[in-house]
PDB file of N, CA and C in Angstrom:
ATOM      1  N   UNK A   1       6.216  -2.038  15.108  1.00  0.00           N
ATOM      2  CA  UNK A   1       5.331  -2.169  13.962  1.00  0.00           C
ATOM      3  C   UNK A   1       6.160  -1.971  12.702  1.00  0.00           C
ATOM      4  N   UNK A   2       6.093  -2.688  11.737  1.00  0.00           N
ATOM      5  CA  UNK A   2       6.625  -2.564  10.448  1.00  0.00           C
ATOM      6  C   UNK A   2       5.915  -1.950   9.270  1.00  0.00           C
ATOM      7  N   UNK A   3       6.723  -1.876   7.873  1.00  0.00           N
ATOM      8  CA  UNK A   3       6.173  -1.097   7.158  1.00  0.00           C
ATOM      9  C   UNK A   3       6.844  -1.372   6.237  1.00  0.00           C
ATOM     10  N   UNK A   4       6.060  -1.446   4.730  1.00  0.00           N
ATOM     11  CA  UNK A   4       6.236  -2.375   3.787  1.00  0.00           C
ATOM     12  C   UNK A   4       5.896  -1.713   2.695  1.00  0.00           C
ATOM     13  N   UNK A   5       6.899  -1.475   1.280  1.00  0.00           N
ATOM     14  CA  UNK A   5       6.312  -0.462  -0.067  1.00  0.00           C
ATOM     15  C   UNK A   5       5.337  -2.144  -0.895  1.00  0.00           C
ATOM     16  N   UNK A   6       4.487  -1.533  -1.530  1.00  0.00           N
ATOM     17  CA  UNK A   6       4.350  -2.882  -2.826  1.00  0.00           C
ATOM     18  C   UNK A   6       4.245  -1.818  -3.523  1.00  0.00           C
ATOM     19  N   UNK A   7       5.009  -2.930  -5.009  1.00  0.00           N
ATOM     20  CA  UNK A   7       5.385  -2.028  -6.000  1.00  0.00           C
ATOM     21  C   UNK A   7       4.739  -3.000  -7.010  1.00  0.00           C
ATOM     22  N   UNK A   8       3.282  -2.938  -7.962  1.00  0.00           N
ATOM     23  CA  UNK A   8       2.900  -3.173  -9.110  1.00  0.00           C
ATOM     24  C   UNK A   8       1.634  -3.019  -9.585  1.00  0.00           C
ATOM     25  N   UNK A   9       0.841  -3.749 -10.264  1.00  0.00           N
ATOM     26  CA  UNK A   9      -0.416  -3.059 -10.732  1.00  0.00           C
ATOM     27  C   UNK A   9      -1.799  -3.839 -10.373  1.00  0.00           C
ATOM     28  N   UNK A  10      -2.661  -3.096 -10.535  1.00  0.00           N
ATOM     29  CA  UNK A  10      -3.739  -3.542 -10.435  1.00  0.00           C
ATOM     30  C   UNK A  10      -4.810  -3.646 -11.477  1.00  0.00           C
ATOM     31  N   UNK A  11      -5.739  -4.239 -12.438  1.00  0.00           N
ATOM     32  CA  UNK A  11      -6.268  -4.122 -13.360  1.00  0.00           C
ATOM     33  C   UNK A  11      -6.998  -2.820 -12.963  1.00  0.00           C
ATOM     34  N   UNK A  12      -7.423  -2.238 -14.188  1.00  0.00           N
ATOM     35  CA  UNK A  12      -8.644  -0.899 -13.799  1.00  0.00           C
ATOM     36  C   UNK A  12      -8.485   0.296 -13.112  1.00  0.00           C
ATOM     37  N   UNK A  13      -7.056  -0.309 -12.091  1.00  0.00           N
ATOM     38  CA  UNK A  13      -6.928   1.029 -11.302  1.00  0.00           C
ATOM     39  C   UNK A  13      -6.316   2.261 -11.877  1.00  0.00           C
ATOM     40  N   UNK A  14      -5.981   2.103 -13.290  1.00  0.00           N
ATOM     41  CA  UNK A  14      -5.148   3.235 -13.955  1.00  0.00           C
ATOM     42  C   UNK A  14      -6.668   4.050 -14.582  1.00  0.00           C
ATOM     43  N   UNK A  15      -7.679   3.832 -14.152  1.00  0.00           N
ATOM     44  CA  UNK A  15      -8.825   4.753 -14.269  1.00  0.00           C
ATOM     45  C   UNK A  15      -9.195   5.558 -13.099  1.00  0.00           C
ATOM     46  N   UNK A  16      -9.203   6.582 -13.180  1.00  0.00           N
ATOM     47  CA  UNK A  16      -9.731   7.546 -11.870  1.00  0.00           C
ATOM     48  C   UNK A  16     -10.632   6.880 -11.001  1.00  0.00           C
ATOM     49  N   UNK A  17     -11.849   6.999 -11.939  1.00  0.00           N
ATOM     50  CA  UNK A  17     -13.148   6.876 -11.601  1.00  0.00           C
ATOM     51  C   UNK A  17     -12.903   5.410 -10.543  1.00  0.00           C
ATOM     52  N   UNK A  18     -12.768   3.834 -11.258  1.00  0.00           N
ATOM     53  CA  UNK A  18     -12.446   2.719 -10.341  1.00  0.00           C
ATOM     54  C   UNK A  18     -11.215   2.615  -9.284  1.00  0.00           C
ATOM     55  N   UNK A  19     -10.540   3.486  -9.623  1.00  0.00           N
ATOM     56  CA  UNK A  19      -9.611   3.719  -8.322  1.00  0.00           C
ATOM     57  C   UNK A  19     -10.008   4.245  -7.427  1.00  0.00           C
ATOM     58  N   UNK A  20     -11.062   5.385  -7.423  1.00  0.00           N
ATOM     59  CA  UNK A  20     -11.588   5.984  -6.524  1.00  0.00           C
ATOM     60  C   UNK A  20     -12.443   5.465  -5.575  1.00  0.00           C
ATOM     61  N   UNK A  21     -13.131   4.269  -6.958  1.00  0.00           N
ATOM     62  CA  UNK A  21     -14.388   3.331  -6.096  1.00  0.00           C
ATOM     63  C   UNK A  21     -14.095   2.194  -4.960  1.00  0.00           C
ATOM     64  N   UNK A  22     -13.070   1.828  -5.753  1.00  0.00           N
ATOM     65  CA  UNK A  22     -12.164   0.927  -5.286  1.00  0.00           C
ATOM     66  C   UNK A  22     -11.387   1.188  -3.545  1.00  0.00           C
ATOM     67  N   UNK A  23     -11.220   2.456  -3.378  1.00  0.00           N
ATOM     68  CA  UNK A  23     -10.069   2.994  -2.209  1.00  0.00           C
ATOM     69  C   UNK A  23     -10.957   3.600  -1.635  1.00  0.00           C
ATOM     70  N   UNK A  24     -11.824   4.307  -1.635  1.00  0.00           N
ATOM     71  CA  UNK A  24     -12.726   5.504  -0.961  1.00  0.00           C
ATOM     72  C   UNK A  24     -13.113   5.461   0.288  1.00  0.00           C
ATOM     73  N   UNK A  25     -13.402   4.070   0.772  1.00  0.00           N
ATOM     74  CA  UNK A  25     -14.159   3.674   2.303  1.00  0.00           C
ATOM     75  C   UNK A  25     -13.071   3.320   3.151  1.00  0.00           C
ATOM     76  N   UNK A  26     -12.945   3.973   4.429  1.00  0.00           N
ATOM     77  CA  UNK A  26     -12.502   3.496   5.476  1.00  0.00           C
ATOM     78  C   UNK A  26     -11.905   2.088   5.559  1.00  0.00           C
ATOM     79  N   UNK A  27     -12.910   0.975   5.436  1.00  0.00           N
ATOM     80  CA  UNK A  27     -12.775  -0.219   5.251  1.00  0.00           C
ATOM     81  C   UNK A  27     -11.903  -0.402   4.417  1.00  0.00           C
ATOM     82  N   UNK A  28     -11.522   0.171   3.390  1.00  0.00           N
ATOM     83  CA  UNK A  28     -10.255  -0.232   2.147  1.00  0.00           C
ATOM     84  C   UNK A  28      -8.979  -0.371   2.869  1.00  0.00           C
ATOM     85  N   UNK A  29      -8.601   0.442   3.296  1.00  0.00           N
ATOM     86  CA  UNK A  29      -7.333   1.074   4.434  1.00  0.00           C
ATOM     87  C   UNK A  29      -6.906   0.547   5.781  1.00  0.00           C
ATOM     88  N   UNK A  30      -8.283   0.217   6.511  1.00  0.00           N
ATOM     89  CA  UNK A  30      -8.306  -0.259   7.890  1.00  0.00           C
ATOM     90  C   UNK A  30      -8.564  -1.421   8.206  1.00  0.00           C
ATOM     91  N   UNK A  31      -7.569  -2.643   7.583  1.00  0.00           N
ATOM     92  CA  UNK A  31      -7.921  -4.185   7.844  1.00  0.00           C
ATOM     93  C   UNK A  31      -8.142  -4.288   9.020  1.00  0.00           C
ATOM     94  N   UNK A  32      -7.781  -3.904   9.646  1.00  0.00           N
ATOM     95  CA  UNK A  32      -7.989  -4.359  11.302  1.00  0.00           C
ATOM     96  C   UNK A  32      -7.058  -3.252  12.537  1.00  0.00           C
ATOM     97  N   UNK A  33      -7.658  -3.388  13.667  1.00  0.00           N
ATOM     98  CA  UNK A  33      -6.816  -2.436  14.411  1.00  0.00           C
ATOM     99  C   UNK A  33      -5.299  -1.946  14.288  1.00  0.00           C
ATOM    100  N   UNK A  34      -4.707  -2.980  13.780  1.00  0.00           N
ATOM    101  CA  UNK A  34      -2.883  -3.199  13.786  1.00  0.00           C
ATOM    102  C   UNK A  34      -2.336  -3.355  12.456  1.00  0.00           C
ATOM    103  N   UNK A  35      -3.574  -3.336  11.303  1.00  0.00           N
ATOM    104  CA  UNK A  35      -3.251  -3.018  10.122  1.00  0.00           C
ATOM    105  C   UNK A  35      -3.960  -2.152   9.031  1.00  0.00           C
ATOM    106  N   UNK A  36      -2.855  -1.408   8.453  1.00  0.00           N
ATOM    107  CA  UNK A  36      -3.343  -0.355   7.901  1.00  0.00           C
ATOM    108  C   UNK A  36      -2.648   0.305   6.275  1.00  0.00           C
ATOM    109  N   UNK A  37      -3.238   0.461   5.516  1.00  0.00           N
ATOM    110  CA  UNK A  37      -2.760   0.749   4.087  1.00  0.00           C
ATOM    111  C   UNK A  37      -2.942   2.116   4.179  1.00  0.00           C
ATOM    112  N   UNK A  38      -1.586   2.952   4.535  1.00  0.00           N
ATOM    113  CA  UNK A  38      -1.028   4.239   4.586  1.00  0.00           C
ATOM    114  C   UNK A  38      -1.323   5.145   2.981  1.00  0.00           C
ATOM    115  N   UNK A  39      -1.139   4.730   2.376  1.00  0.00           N
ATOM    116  CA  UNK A  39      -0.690   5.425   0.787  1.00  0.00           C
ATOM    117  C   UNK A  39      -0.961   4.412  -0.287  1.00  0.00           C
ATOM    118  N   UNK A  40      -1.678   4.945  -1.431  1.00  0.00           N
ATOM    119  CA  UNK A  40      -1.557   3.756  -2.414  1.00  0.00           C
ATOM    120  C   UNK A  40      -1.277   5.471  -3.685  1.00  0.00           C
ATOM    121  N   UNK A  41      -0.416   4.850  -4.397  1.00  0.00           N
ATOM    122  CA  UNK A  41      -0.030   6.004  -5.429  1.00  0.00           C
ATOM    123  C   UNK A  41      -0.387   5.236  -6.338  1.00  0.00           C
ATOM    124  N   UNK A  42      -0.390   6.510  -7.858  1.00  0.00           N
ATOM    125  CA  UNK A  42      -1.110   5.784  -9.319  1.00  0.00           C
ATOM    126  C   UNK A  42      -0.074   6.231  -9.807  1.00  0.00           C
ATOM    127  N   UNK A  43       1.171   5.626 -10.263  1.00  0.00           N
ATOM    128  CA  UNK A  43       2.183   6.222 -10.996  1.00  0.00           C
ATOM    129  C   UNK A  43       2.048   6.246 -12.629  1.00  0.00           C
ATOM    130  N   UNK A  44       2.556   7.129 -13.716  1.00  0.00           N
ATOM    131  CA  UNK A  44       2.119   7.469 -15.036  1.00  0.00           C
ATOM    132  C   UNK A  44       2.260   6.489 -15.689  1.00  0.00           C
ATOM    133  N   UNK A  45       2.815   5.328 -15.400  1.00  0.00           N
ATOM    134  CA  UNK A  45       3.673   4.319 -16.078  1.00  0.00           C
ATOM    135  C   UNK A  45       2.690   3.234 -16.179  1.00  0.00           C
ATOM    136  N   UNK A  46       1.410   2.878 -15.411  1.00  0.00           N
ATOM    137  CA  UNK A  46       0.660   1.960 -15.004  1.00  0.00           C
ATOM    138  C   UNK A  46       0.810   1.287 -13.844  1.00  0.00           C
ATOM    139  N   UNK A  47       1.961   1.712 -12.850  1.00  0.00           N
ATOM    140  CA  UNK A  47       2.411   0.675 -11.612  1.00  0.00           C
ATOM    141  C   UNK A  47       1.807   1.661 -10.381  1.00  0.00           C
ATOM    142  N   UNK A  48       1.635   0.911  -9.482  1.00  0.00           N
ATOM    143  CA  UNK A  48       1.297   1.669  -8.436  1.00  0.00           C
ATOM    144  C   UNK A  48       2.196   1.138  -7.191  1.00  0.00           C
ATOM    145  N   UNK A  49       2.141   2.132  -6.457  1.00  0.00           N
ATOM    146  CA  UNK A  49       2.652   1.616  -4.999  1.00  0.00           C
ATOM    147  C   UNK A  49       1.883   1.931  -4.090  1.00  0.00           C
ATOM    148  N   UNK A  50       2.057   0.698  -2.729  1.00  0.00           N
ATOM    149  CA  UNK A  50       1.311   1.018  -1.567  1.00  0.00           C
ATOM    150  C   UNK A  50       2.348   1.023  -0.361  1.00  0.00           C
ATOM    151  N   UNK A  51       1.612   1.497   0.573  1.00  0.00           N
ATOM    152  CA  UNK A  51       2.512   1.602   1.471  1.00  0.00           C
ATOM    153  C   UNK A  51       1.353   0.761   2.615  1.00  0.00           C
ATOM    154  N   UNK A  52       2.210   0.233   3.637  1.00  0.00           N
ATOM    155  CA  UNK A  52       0.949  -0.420   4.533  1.00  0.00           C
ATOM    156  C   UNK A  52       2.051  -0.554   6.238  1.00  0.00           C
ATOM    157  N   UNK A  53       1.872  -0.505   6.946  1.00  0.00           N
ATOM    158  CA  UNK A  53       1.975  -0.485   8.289  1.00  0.00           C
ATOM    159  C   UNK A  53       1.060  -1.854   8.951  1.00  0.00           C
ATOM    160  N   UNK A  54       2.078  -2.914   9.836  1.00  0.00           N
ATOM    161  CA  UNK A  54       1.640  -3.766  10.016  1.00  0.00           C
ATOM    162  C   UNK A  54       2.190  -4.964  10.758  1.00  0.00           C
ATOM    163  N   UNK A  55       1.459  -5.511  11.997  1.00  0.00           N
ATOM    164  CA  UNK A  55       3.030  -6.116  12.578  1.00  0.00           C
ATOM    165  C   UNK A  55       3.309  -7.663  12.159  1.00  0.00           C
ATOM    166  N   UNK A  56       3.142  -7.682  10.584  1.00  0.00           N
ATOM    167  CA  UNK A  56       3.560  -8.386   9.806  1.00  0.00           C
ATOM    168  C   UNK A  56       2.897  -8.561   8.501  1.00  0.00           C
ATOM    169  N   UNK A  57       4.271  -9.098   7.576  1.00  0.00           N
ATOM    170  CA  UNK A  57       4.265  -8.790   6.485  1.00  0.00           C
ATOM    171  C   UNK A  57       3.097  -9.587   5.372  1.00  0.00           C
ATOM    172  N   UNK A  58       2.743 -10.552   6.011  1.00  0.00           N
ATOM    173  CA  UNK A  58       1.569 -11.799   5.494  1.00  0.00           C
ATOM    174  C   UNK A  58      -0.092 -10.957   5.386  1.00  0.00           C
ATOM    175  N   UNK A  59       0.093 -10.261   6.653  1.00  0.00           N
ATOM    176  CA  UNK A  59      -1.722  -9.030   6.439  1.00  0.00           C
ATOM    177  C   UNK A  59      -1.258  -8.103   5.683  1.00  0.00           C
ATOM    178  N   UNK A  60       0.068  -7.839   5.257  1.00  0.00           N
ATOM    179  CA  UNK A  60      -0.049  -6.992   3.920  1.00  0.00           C
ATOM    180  C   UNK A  60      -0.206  -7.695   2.700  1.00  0.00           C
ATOM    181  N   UNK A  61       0.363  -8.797   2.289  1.00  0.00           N
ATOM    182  CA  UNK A  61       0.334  -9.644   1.536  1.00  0.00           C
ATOM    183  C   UNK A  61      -0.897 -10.327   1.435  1.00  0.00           C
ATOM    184  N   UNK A  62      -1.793 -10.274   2.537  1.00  0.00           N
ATOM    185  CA  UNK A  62      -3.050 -10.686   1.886  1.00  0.00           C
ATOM    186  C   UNK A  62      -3.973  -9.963   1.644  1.00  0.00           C
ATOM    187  N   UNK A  63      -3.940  -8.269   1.619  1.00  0.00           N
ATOM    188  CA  UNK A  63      -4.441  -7.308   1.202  1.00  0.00           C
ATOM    189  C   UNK A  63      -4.351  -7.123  -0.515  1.00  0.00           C
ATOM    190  N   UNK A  64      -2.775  -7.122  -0.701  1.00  0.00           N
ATOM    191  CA  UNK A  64      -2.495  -7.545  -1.980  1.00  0.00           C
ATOM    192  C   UNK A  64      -3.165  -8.188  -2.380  1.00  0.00           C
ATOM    193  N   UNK A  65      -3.283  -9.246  -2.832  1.00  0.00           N
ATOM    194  CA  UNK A  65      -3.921 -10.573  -3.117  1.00  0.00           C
ATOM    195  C   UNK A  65      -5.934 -10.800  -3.171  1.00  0.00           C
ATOM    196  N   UNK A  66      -6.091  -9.793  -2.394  1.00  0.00           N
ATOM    197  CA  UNK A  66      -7.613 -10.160  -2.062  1.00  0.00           C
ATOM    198  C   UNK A  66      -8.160  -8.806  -3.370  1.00  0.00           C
ATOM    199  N   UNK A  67      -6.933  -7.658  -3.283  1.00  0.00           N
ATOM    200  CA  UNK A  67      -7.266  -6.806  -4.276  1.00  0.00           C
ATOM    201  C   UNK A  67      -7.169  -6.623  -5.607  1.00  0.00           C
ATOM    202  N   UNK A  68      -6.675  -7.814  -5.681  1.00  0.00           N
ATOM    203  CA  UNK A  68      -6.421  -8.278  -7.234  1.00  0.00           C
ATOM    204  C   UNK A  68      -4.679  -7.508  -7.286  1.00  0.00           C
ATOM    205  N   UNK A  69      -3.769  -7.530  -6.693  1.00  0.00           N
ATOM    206  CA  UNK A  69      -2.093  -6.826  -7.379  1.00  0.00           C
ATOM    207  C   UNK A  69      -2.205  -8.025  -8.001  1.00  0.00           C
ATOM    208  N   UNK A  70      -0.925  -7.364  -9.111  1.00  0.00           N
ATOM    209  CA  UNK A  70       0.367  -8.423  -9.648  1.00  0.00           C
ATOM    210  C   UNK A  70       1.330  -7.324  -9.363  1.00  0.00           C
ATOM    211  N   UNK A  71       1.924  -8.352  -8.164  1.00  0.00           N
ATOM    212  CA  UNK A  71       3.003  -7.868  -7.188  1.00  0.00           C
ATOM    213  C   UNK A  71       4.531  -7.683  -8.021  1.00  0.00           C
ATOM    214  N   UNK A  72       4.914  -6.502  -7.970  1.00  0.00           N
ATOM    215  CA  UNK A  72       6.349  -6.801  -9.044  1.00  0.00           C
ATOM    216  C   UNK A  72       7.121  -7.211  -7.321  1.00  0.00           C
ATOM    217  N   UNK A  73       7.199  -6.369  -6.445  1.00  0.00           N
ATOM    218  CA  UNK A  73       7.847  -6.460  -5.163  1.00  0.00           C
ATOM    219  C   UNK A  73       7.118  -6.203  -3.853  1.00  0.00           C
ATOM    220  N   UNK A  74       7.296  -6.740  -2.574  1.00  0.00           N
ATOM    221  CA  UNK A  74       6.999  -5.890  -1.512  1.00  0.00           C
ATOM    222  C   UNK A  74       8.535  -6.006  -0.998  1.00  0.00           C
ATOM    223  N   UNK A  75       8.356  -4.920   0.160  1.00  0.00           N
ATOM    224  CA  UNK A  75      10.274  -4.618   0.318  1.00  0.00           C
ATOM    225  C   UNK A  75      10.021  -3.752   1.874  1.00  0.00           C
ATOM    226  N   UNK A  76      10.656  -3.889   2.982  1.00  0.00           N
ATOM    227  CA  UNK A  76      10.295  -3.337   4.379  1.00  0.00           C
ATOM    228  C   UNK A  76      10.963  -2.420   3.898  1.00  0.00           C
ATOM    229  N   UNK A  77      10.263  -1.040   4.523  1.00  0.00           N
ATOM    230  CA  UNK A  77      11.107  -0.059   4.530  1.00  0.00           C
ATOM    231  C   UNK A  77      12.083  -0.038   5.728  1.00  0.00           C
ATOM    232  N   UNK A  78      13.475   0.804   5.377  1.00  0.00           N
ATOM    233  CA  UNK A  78      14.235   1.066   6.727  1.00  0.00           C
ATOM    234  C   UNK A  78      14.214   2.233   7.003  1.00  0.00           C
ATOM    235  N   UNK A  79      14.352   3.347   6.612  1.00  0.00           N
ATOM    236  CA  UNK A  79      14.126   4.854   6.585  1.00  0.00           C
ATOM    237  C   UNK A  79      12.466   5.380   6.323  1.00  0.00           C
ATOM    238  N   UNK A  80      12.653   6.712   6.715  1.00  0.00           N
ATOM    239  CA  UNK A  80      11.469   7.770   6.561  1.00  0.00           C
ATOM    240  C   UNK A  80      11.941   8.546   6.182  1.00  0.00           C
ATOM    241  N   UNK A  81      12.156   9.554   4.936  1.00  0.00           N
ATOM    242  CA  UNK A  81      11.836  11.558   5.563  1.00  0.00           C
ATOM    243  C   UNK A  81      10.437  11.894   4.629  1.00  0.00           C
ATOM    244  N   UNK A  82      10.219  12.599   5.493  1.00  0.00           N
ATOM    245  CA  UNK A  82       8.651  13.583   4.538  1.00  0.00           C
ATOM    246  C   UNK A  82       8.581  14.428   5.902  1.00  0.00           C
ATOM    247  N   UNK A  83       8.939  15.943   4.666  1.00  0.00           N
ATOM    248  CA  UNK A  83       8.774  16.785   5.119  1.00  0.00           C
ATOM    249  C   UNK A  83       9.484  17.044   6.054  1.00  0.00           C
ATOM    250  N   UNK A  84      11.057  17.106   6.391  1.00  0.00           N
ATOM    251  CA  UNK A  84      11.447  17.518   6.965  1.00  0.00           C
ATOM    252  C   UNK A  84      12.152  16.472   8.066  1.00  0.00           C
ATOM    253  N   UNK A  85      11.240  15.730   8.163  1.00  0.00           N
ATOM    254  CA  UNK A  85      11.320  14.847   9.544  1.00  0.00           C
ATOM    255  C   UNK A  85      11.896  13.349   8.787  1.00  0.00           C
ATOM    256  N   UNK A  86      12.906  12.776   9.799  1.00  0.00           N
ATOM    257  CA  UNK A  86      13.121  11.345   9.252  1.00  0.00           C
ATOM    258  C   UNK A  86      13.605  10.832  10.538  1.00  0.00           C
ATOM    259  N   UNK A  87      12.923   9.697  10.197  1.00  0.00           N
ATOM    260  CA  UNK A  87      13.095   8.664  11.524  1.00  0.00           C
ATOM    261  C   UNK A  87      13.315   7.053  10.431  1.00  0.00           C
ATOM    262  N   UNK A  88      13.889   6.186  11.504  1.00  0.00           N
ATOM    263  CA  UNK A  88      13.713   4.878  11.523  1.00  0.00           C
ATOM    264  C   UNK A  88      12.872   3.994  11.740  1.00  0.00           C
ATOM    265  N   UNK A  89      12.768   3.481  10.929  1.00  0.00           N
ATOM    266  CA  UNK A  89      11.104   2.172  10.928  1.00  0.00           C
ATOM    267  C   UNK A  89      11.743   1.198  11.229  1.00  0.00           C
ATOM    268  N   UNK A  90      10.554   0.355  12.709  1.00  0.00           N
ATOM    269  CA  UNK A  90      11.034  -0.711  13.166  1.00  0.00           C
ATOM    270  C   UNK A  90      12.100  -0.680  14.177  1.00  0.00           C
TER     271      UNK A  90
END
């Protein structure tokens, strides 16, 4: 299974309140059994990143897309650490 950062913005989402509305349900996260949006961060700058798990890169890319990004990048990750632990992706 792979795993993929996107790095850019979304209209509205630099508001709490519609970011919250926006991400809150299960359904936001859980496209389907084998795909899944791990992390979405609100960075100070206006950009956000997501992180998504997926055994390919096109059901992340059309998550993007259906959610309104303007994609600066998506990029596979090759490494992990958090918290201590680091492993290899993929």
């Amino acid at each position: 299974m792979g795993r993929w950062i996107a790095i850019g913005k979304v209209p509205g989402w630099d508001d709490l309140a519609t970011f919250t509305n926006e991400l809150k349900t299960t359904a936001k996260w859980r496209l389907d059994p084998r795909t899944t949006i791990t992390e979405v961060i609100a960075l100070a700058d206006g950009r956000l990143l997501a992180e998504c798990h997926a055994n390919k890169q096109e059901d992340f890319d059309a998550w993007l897309q259906k959610t309104g990004w303007q994609v600066e990048s998506v990029t596979p990750i090759k490494h992990v650490a958090r918290t201590g632990e680091i492993w290899k992706v993929g």
